[in-house]
Protein backbone atom coordinates (compact mmCIF):
# COMPACT_ATOMS: atom_id res chain seq x y z
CA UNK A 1 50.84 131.33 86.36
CA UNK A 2 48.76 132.28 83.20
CA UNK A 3 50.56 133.59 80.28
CA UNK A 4 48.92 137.17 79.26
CA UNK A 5 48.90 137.11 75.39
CA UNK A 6 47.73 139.87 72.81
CA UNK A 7 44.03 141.06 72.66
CA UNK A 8 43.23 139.67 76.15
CA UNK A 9 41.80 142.16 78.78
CA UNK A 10 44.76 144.81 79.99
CA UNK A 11 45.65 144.49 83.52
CA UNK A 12 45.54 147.03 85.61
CA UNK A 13 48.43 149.00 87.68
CA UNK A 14 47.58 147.00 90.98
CA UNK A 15 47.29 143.64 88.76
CA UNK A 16 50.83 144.32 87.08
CA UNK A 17 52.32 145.05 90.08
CA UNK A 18 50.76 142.00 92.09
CA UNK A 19 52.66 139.95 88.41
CA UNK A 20 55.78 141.79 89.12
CA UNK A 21 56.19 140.61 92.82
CA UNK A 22 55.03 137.35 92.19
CA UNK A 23 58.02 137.10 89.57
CA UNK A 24 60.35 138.52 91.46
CA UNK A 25 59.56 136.23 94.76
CA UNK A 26 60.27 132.96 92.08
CA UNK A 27 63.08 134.81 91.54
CA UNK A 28 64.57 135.01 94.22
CA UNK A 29 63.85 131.24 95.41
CA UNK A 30 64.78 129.47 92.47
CA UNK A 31 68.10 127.44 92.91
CA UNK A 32 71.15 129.32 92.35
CA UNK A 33 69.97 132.94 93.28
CA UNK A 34 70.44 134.72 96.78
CA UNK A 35 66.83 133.92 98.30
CA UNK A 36 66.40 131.86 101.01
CA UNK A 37 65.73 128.38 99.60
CA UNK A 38 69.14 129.19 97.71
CA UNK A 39 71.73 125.79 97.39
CA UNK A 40 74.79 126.47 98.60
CA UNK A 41 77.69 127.00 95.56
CA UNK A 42 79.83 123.01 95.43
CA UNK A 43 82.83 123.97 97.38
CA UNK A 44 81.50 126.20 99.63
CA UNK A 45 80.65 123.27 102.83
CA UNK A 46 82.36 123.30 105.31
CA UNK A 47 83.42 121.29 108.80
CA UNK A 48 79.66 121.69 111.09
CA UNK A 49 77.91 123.56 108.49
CA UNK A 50 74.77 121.53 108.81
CA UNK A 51 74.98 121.39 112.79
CA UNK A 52 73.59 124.18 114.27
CA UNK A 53 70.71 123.43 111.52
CA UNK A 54 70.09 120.39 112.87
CA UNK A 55 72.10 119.37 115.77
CA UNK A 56 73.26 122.70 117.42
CA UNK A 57 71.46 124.61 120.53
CA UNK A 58 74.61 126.39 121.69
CA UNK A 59 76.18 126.88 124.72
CA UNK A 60 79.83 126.61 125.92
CA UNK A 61 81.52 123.59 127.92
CA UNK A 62 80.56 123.12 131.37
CA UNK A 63 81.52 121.09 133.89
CA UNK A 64 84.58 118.65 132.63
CA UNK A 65 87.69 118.89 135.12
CA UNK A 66 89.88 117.12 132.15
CA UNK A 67 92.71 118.67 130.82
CA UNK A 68 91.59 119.90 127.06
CA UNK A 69 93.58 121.87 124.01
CA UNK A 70 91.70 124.12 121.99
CA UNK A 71 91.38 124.01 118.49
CA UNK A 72 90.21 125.81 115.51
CA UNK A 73 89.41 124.57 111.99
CA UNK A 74 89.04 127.09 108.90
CA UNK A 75 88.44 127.41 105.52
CA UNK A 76 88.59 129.59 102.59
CA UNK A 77 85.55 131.77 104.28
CA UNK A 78 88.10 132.65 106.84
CA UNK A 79 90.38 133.86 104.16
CA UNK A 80 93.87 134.74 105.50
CA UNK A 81 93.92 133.47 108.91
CA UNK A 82 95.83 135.73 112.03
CA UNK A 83 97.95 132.43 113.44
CA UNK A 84 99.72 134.34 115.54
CA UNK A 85 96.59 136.30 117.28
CA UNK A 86 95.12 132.76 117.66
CA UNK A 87 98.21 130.97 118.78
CA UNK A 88 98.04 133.87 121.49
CA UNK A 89 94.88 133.33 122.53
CA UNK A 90 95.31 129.52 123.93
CA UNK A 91 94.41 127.35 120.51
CA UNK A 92 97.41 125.18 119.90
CA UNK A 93 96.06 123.04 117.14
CA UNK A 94 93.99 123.66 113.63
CA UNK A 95 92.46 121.47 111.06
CA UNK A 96 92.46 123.46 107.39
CA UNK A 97 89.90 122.42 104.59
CA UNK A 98 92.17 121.07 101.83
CA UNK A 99 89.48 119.49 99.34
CA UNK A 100 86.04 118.70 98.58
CA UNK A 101 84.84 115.96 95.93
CA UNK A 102 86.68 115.58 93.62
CA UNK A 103 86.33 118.92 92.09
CA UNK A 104 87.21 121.70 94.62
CA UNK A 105 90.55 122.50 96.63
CA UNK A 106 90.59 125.94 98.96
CA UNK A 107 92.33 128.90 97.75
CA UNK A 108 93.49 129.57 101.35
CA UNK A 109 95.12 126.31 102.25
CA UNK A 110 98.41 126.97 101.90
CA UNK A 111 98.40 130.46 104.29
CA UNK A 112 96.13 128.43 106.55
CA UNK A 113 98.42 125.01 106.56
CA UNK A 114 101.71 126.35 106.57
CA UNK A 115 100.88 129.05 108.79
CA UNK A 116 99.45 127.33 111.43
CA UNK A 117 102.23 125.30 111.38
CA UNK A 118 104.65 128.51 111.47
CA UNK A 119 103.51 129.76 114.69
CA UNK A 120 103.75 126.54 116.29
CA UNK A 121 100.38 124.43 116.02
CA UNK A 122 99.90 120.71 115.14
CA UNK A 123 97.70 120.76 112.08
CA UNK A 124 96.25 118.69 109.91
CA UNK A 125 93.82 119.18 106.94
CA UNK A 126 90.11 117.98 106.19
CA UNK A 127 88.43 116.47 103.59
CA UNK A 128 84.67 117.42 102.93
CA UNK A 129 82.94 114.18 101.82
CA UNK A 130 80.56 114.20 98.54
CA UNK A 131 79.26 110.42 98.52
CA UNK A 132 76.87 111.13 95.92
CA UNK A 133 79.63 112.56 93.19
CA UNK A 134 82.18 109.86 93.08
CA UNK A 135 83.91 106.93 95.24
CA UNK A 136 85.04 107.40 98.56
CA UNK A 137 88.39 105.39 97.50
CA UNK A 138 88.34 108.15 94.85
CA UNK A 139 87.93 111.01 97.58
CA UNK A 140 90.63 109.88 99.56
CA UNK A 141 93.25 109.67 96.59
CA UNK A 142 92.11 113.74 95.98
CA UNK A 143 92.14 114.39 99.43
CA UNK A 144 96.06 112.94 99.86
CA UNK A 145 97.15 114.68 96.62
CA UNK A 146 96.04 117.43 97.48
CA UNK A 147 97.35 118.88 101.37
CA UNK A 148 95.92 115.76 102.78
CA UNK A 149 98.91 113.55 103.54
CA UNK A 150 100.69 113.05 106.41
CA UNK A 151 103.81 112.99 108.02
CA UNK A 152 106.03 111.31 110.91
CA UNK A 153 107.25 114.98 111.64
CA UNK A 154 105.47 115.74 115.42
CA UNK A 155 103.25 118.34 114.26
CA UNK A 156 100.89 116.73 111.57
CA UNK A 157 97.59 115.38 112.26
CA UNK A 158 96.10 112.37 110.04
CA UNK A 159 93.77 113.70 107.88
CA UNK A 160 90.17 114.45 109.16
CA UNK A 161 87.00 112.58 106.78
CA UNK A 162 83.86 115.30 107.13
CA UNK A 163 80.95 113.42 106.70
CA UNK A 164 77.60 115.22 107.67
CA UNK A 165 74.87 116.57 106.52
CA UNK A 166 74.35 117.06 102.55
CA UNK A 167 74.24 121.07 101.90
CA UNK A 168 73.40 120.39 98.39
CA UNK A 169 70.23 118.00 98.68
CA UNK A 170 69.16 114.73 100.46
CA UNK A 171 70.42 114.40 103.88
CA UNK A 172 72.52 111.02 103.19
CA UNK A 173 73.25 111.93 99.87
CA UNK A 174 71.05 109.52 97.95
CA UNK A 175 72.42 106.21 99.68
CA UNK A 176 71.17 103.59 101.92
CA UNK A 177 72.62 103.24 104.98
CA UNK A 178 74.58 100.04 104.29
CA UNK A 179 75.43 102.20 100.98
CA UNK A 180 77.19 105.07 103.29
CA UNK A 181 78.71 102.08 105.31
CA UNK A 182 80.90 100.94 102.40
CA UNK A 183 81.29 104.64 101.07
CA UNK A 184 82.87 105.76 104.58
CA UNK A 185 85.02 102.12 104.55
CA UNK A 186 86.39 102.64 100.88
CA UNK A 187 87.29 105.98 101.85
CA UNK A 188 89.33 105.49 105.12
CA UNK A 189 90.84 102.08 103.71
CA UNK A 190 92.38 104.14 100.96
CA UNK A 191 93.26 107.06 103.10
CA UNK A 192 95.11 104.77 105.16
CA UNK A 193 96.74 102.66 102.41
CA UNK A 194 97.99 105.60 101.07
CA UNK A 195 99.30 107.74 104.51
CA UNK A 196 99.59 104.70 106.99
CA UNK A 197 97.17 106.13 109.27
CA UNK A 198 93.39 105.92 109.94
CA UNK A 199 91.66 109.08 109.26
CA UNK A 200 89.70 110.93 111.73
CA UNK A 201 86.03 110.60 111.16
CA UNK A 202 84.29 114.01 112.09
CA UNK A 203 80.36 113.64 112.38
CA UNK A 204 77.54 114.54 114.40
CA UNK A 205 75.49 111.40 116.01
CA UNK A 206 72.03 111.88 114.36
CA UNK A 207 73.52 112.42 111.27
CA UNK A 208 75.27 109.23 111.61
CA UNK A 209 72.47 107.70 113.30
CA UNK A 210 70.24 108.88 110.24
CA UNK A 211 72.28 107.97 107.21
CA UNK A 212 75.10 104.91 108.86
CA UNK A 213 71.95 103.33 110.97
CA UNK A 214 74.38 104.01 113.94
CA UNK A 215 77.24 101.77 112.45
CA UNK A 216 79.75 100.92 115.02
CA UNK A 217 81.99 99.52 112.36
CA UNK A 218 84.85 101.95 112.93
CA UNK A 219 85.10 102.79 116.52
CA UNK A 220 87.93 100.49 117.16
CA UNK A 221 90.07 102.42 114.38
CA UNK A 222 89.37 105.70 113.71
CA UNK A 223 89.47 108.86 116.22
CA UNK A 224 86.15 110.31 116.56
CA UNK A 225 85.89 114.11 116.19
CA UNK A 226 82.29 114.74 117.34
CA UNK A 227 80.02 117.61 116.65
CA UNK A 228 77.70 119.11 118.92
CA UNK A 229 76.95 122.54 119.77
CA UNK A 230 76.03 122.22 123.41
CA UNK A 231 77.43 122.64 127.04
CA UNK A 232 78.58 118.44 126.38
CA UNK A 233 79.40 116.11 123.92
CA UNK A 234 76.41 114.43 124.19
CA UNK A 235 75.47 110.51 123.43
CA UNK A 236 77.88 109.22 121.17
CA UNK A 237 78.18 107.37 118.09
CA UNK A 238 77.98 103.62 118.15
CA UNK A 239 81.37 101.97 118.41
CA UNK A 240 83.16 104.80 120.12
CA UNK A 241 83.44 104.94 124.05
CA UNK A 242 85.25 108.41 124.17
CA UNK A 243 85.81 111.23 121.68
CA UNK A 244 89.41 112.15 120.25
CA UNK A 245 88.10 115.85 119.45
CA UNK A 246 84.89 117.83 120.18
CA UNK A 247 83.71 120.69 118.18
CA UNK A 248 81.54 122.80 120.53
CA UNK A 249 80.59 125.86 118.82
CA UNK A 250 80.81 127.77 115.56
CA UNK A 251 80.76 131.21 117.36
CA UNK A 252 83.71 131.39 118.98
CA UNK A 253 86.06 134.09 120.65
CA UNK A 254 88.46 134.13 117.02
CA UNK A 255 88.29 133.02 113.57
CA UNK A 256 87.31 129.55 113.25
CA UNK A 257 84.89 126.96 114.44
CA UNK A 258 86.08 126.13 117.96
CA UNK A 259 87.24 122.55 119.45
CA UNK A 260 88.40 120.85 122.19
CA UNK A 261 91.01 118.01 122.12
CA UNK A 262 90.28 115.67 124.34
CA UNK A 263 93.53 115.48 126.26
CA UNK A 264 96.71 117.25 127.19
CA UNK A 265 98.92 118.88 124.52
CA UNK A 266 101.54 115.69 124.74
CA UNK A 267 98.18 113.52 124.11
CA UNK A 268 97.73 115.92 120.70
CA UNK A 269 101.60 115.53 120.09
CA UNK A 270 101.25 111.39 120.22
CA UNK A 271 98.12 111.64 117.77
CA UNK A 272 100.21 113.23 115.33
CA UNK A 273 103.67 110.61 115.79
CA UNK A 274 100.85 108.11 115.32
């Protein structure tokens, strides 16, 4: 826009007013204010938060005569978390956010871990991937030292890798898809050097499709928590011939993105003894 400088022509009212809006629409869509092309604050993603943008059409489960447990997952946008209300209501197993990068752990984790865990849930805790800030190797040693271990205790899940959709810029986060291949590997190699078990991996399949080129490389070793917000599961990734977990909506009767486990609750009890 032209700069107006001394001993030009004055505007007039309408013109000044037509310069004010314009300002105040740039404003409000540059990066880091509240308009609607606004980037998310780091820290704030969380487990589906780019799937009803891109892979959601809601819905509720329909159909499936298998025996399922509900879950919830939660983060610090759920703030202190009613355990009790929810343990009442049927869900019998959570997964908290514990970390993010390198450079963000949630506020709520310890009300939300321990106090799933105090009404009687198996939990376990999720890491929110950042492959474009540092290593996944590097991710999963934050993740563990910070509320992402795990335990031989009955009522711990191994820790859950989110890897989805970038809420901060490019889609794959800047890296080919052989590039995300390796990231994802260095990651759940560490995690499991480190805990003894193989993480969860928790994606949607065009995301992985997109930014993996449909990688089947971990099928055989890590559970699959898919993500699709839809009356089914939908096609899978490649390398997986059932899910472990399915999160099917983000809207659900309490706090919490809702999920089912794929299984009955001793199935969820022999995922956590590993």
């Amino acid at each position: 826009m032209p700069v107006h400088r001394p001993g030009t022509a004055r505007r007039g009212p309408l013109a000044a007013a037509g310069i004010l809006l314009s300002a105040l629409v740039l404003l409000l869509t540059a990066p880091g204010t509240s308009g609607a092309a606004q980037t998310p604050a780091r820290g704030s993603a969380t487990l589906g938060m780019g799937v009803a943008a891109h892979d959601g059409t809601g819905g509720a489960p329909t159909g499936s005569t298998a025996v399922q447990t509900e879950g919830v997952d939660t983060s610090s946008h759920n703030g202190n978390v009613a355990w009790t209300t929810l343990w009442n209501s049927g869900v019998k197993w959570a997964y908290v956010k514990a970390t993010e990068g390198t450079y963000y752990t949630n506020p709520y984790f310890a009300q939300q871990y321990n106090g799933s865990y105090n009404v009687g849930m198996i939990r376990g805790a999720y890491h929110f991937a950042t492959p474009d800030t540092t290593s996944g190797a590097t991710q999963a040693n934050y993740f563990v030292d910070h509320g992402g271990g795990w335990s031989r205790d009955g009522r711990t899940l191994p820790g859950a890798l989110d890897i989805e959709w970038n809420p901060y810029g490019a889609a794959c986060y800047g890296l080919s898809q052989a590039g995300m291949v390796n990231w994802i590997r260095d990651f759940v190699n560490q995690y499991r050097a480190r805990t003894g078990r193989d993480a969860v991996i928790y994606t949607a399949t065009s995301w992985w499709t997109q930014c993996t080129g449909n990688s089947a490389a971990f099928g055989s070793t890590n559970p699959l928590w898919i993500a699709r917000y839809n009356t089914d599961p939908g096609t899978l990734p490649a390398g997986w011939g059932y899910y472990t977990m399915w999160q099917y909506t983000s809207s659900g009767p309490t706090v919490g993105d809702h999920s089912k486990f794929n299984g009955a609750y001793d199935r969820l009890q022999a995922l956590a003894n590993g």
